[in-house]
N, C-alpha and C. Protein backbone atom coordinates (compact mmCIF):
# COMPACT_ATOMS: atom_id res chain seq x y z
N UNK A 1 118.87 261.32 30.13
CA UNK A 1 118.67 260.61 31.37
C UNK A 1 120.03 260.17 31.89
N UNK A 2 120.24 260.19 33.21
CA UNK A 2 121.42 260.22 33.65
C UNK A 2 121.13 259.02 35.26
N UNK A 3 121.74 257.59 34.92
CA UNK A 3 121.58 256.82 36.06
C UNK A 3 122.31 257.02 37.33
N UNK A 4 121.62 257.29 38.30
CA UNK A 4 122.70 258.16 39.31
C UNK A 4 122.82 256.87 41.09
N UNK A 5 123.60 257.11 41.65
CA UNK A 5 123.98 255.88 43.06
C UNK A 5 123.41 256.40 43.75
N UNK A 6 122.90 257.84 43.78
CA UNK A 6 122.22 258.16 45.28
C UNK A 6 121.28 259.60 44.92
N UNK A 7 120.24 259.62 44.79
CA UNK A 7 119.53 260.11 44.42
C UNK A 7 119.17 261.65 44.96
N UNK A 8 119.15 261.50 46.55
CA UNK A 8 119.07 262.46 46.74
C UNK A 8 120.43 263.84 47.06
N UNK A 9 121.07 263.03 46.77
CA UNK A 9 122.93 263.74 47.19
C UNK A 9 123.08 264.45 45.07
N UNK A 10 122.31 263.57 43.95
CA UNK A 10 122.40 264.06 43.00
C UNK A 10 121.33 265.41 42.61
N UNK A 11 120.35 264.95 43.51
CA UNK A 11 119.11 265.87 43.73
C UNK A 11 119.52 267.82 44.07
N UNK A 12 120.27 267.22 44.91
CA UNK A 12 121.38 268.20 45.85
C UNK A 12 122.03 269.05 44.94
N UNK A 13 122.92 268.42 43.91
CA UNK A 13 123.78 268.79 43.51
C UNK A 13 122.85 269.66 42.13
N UNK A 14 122.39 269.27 41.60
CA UNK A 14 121.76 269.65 40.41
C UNK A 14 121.06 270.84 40.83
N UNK A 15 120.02 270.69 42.21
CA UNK A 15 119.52 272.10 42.77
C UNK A 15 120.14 273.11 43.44
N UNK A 16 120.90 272.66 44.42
CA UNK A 16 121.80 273.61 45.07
C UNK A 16 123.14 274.16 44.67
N UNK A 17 124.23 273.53 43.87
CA UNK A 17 125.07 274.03 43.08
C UNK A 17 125.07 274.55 41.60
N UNK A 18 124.15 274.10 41.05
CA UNK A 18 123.79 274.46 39.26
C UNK A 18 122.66 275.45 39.26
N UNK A 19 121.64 275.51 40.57
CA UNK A 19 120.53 276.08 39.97
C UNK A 19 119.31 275.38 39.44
N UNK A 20 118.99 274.46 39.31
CA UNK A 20 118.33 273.94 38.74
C UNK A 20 117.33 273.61 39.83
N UNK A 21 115.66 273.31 38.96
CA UNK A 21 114.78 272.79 40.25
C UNK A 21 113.94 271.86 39.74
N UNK A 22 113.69 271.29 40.91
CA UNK A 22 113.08 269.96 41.06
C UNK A 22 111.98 269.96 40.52
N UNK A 23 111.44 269.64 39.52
CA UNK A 23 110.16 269.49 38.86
C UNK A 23 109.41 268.90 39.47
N UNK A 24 109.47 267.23 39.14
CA UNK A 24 108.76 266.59 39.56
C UNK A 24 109.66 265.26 40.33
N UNK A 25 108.76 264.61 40.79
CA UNK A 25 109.48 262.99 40.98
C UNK A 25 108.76 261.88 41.80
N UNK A 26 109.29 260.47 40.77
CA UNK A 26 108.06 259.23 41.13
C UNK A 26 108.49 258.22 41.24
N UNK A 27 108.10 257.24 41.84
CA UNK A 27 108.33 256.13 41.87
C UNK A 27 107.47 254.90 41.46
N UNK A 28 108.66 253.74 41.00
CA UNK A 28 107.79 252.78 40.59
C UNK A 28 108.06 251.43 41.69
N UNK A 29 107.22 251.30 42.55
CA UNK A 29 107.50 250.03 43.51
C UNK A 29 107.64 248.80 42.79
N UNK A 30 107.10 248.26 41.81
CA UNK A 30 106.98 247.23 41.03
C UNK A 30 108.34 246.94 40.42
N UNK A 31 108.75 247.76 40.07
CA UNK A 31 110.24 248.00 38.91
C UNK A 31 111.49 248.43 39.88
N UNK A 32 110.95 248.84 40.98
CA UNK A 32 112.07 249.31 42.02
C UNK A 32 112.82 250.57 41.17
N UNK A 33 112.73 251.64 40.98
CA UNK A 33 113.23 252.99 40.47
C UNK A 33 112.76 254.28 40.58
N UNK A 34 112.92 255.03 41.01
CA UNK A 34 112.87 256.68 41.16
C UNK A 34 113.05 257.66 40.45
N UNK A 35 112.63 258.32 39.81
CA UNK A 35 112.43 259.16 38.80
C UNK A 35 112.50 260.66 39.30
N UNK A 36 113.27 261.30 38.78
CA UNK A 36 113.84 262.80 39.21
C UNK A 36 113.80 263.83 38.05
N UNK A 37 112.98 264.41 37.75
CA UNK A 37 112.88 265.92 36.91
C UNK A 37 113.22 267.20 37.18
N UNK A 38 114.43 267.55 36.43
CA UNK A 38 115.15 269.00 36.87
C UNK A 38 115.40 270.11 36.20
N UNK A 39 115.24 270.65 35.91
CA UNK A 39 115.60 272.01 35.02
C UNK A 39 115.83 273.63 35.26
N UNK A 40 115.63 274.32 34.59
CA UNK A 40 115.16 275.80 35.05
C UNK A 40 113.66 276.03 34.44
N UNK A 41 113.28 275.17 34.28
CA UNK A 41 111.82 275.54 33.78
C UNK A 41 111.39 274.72 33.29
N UNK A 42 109.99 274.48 32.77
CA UNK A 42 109.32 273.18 32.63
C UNK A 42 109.27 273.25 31.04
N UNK A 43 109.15 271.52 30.52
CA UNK A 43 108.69 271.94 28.86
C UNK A 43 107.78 272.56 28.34
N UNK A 44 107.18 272.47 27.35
CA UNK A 44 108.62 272.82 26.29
C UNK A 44 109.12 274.16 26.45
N UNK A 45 109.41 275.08 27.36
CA UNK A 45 109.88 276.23 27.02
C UNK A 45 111.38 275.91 27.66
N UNK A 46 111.89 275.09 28.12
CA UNK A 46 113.12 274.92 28.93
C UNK A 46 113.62 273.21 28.57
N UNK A 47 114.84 272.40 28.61
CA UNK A 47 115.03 271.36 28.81
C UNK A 47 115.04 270.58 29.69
N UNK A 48 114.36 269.74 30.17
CA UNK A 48 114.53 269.02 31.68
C UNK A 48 115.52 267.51 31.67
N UNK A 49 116.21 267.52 32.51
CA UNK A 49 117.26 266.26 32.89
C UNK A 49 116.26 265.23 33.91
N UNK A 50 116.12 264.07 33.12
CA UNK A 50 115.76 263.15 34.39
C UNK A 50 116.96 262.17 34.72
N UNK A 51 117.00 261.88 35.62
CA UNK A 51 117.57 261.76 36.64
C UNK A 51 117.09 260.09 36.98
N UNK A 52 117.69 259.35 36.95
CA UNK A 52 116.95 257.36 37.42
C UNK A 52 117.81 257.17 38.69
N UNK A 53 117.21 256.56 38.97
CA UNK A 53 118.11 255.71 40.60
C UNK A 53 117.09 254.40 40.00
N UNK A 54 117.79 253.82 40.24
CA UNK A 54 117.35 251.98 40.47
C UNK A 54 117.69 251.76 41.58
N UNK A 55 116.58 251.47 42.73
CA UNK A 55 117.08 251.01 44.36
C UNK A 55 117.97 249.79 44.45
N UNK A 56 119.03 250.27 44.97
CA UNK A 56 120.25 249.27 45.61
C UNK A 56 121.18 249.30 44.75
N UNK A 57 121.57 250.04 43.15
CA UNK A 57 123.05 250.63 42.78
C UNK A 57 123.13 251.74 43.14
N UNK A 58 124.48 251.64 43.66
CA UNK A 58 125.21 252.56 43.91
C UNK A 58 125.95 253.70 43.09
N UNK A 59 126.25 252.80 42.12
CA UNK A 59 127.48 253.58 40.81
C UNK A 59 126.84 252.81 39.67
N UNK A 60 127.59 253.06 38.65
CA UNK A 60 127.77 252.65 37.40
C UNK A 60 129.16 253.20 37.11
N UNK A 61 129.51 252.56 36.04
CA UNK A 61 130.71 252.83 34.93
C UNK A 61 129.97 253.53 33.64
N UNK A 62 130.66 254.71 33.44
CA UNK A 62 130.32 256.05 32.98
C UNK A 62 130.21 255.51 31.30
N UNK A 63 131.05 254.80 30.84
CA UNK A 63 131.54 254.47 29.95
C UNK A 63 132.16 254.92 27.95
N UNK A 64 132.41 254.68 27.28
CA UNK A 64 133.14 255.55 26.58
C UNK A 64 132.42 256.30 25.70
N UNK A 65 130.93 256.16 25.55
CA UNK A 65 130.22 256.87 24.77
C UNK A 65 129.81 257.95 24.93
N UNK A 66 129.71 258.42 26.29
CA UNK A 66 128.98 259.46 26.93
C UNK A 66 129.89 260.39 27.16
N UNK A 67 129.79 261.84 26.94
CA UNK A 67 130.80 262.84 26.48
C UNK A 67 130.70 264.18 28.28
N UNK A 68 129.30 264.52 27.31
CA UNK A 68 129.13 265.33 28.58
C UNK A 68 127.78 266.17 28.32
N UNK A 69 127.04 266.82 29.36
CA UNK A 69 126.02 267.66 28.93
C UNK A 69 126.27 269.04 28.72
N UNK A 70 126.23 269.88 28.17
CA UNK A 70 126.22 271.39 28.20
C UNK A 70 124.99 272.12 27.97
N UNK A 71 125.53 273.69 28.94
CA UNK A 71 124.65 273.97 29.57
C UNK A 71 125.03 275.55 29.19
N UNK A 72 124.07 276.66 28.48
CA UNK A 72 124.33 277.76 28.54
C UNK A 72 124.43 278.80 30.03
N UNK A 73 125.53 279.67 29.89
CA UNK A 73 125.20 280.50 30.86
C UNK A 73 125.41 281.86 30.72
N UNK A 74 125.20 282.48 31.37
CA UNK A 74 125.53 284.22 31.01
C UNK A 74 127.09 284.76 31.20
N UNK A 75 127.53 284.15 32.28
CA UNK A 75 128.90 284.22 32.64
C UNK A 75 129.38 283.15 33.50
N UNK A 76 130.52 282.56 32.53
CA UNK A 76 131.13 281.22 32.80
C UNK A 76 131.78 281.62 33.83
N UNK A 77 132.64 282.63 33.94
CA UNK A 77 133.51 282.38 35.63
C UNK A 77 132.65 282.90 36.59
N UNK A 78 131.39 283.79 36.67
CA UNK A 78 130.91 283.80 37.70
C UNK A 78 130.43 282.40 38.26
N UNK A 79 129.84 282.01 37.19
CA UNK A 79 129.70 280.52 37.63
C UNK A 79 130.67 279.36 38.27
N UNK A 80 131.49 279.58 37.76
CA UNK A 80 132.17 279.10 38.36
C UNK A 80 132.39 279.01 39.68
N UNK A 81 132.70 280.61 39.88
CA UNK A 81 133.00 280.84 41.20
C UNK A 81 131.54 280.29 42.43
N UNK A 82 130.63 280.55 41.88
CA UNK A 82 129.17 280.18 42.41
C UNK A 82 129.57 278.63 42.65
N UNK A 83 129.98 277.80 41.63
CA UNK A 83 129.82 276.37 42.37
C UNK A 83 130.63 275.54 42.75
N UNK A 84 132.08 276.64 42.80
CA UNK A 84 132.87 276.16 43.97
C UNK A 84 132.11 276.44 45.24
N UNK A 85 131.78 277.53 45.50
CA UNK A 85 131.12 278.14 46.90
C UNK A 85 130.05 277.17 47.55
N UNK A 86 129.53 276.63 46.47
CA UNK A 86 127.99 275.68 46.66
C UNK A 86 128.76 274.32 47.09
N UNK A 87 130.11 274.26 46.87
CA UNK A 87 130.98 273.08 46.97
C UNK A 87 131.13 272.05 45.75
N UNK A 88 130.99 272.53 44.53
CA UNK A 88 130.92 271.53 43.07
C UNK A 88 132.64 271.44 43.14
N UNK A 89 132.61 270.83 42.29
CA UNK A 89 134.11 270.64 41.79
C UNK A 89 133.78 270.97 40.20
N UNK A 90 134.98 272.00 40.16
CA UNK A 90 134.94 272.98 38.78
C UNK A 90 136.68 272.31 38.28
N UNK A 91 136.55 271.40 37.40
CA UNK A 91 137.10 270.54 36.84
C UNK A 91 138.24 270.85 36.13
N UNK A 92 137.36 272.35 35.30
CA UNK A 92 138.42 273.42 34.37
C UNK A 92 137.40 274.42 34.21
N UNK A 93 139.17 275.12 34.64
CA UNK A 93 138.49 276.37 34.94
C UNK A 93 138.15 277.34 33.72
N UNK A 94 136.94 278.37 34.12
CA UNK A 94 136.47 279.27 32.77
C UNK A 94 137.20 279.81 31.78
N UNK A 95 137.32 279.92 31.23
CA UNK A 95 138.27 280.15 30.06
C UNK A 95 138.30 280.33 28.40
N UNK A 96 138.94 280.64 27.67
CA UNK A 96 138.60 280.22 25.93
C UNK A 96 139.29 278.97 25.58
N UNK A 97 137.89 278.33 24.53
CA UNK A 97 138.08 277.59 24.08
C UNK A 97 139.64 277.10 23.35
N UNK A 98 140.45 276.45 23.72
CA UNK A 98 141.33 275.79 22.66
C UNK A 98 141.48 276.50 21.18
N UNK A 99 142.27 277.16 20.51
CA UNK A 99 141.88 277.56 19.46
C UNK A 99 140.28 279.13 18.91
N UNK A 100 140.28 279.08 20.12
CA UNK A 100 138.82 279.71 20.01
C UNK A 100 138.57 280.92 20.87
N UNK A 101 137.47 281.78 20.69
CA UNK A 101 136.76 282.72 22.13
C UNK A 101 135.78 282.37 23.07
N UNK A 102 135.51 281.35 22.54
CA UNK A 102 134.29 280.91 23.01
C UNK A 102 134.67 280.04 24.63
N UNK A 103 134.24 281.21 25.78
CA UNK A 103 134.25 280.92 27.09
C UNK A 103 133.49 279.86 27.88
N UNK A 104 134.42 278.60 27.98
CA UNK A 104 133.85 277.40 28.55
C UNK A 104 134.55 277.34 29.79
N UNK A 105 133.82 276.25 30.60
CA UNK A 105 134.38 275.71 31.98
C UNK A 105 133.92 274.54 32.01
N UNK A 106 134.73 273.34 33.26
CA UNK A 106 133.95 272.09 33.34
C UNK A 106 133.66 272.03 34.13
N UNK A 107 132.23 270.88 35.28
CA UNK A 107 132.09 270.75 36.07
C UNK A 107 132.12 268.85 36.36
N UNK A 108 132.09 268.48 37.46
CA UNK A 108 131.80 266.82 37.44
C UNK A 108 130.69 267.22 38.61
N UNK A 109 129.59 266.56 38.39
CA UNK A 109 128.38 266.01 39.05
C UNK A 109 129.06 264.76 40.54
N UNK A 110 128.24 264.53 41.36
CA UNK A 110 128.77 263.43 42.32
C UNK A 110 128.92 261.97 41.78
N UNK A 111 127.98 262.03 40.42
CA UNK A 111 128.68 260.66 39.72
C UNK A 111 129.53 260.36 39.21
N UNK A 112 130.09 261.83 38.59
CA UNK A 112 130.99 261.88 38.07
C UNK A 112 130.97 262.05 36.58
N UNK A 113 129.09 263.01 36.53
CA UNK A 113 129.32 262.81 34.77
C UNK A 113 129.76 264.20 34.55
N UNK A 114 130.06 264.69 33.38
CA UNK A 114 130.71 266.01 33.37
C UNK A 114 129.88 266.91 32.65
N UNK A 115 129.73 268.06 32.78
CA UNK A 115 129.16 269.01 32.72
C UNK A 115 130.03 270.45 32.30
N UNK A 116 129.56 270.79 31.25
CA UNK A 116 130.18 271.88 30.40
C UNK A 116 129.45 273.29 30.62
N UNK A 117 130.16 274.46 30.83
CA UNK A 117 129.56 275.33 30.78
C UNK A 117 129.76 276.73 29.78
N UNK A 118 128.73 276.85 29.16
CA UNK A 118 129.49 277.57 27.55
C UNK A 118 128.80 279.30 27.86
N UNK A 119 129.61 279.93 27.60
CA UNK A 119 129.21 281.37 28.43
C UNK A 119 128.31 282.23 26.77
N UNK A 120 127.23 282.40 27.16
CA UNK A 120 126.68 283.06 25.65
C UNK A 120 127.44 283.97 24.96
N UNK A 121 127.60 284.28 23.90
CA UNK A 121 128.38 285.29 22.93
C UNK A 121 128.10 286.65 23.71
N UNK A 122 126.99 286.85 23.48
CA UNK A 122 126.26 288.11 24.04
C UNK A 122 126.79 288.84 25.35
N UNK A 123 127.43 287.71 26.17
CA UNK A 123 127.71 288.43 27.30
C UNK A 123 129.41 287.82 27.22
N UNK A 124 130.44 287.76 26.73
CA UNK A 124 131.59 287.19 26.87
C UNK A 124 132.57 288.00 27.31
N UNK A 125 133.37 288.21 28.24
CA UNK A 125 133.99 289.12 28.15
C UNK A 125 135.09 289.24 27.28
């Protein structure tokens, strides 16, 4: 779960630059919060990200525990190139790992959480 300042600009970003789609989403008037379900597919055959807004924050502080999410893909620099185009900010660019083959890239979300993209073995160039 990922607490986000503006719900539908994160909505945005998760569907229109990553791919991902909108499952579901609810609200609680009582508790004041919004609830956002996203994935490429529904459980259990896929992982879904929810997504919180609490009405009236804006931000949060990210803080030092939280690393990042990763996310398989078939090909890390096409992707890449895909979500510059969509307008993401591609953080670092596709590449091998440090020490390694293993083809990663970064992305930052509009909150600013970061997002890893690890290119499957199977397809690496």
């Amino acid at each position: 779960m990922l607490r986000v300042g503006n719900l539908q600009r994160s909505i945005d970003f998760y569907t229109h630059v990553l791919g991902m789609q909108l499952l579901r989403q609810s609200e609680n008037q009582d508790y004041k919060y919004t609830l956002a379900f996203l994935g490429y597919g529904k459980n259990p055959d896929h992982a879904e990200l929810e997504l919180t807004y609490n009405w009236g924050v804006e931000s949060y502080q990210l803080g030092t525990a939280y690393g990042h999410i990763a996310l398989g893909v078939p090909d890390a620099y096409a992707a890449c190139e895909k979500i510059r185009a969509a307008g993401g900010n591609v953080t670092r660019a596709a590449g091998p790992v440090k020490g390694g083959t293993t083809v990663i890239a970064f992305v930052t979300d509009p909150d600013g959480y970061k997002i890893e993209l690890i290119q499957r073995a199977e397809t690496a160039r």
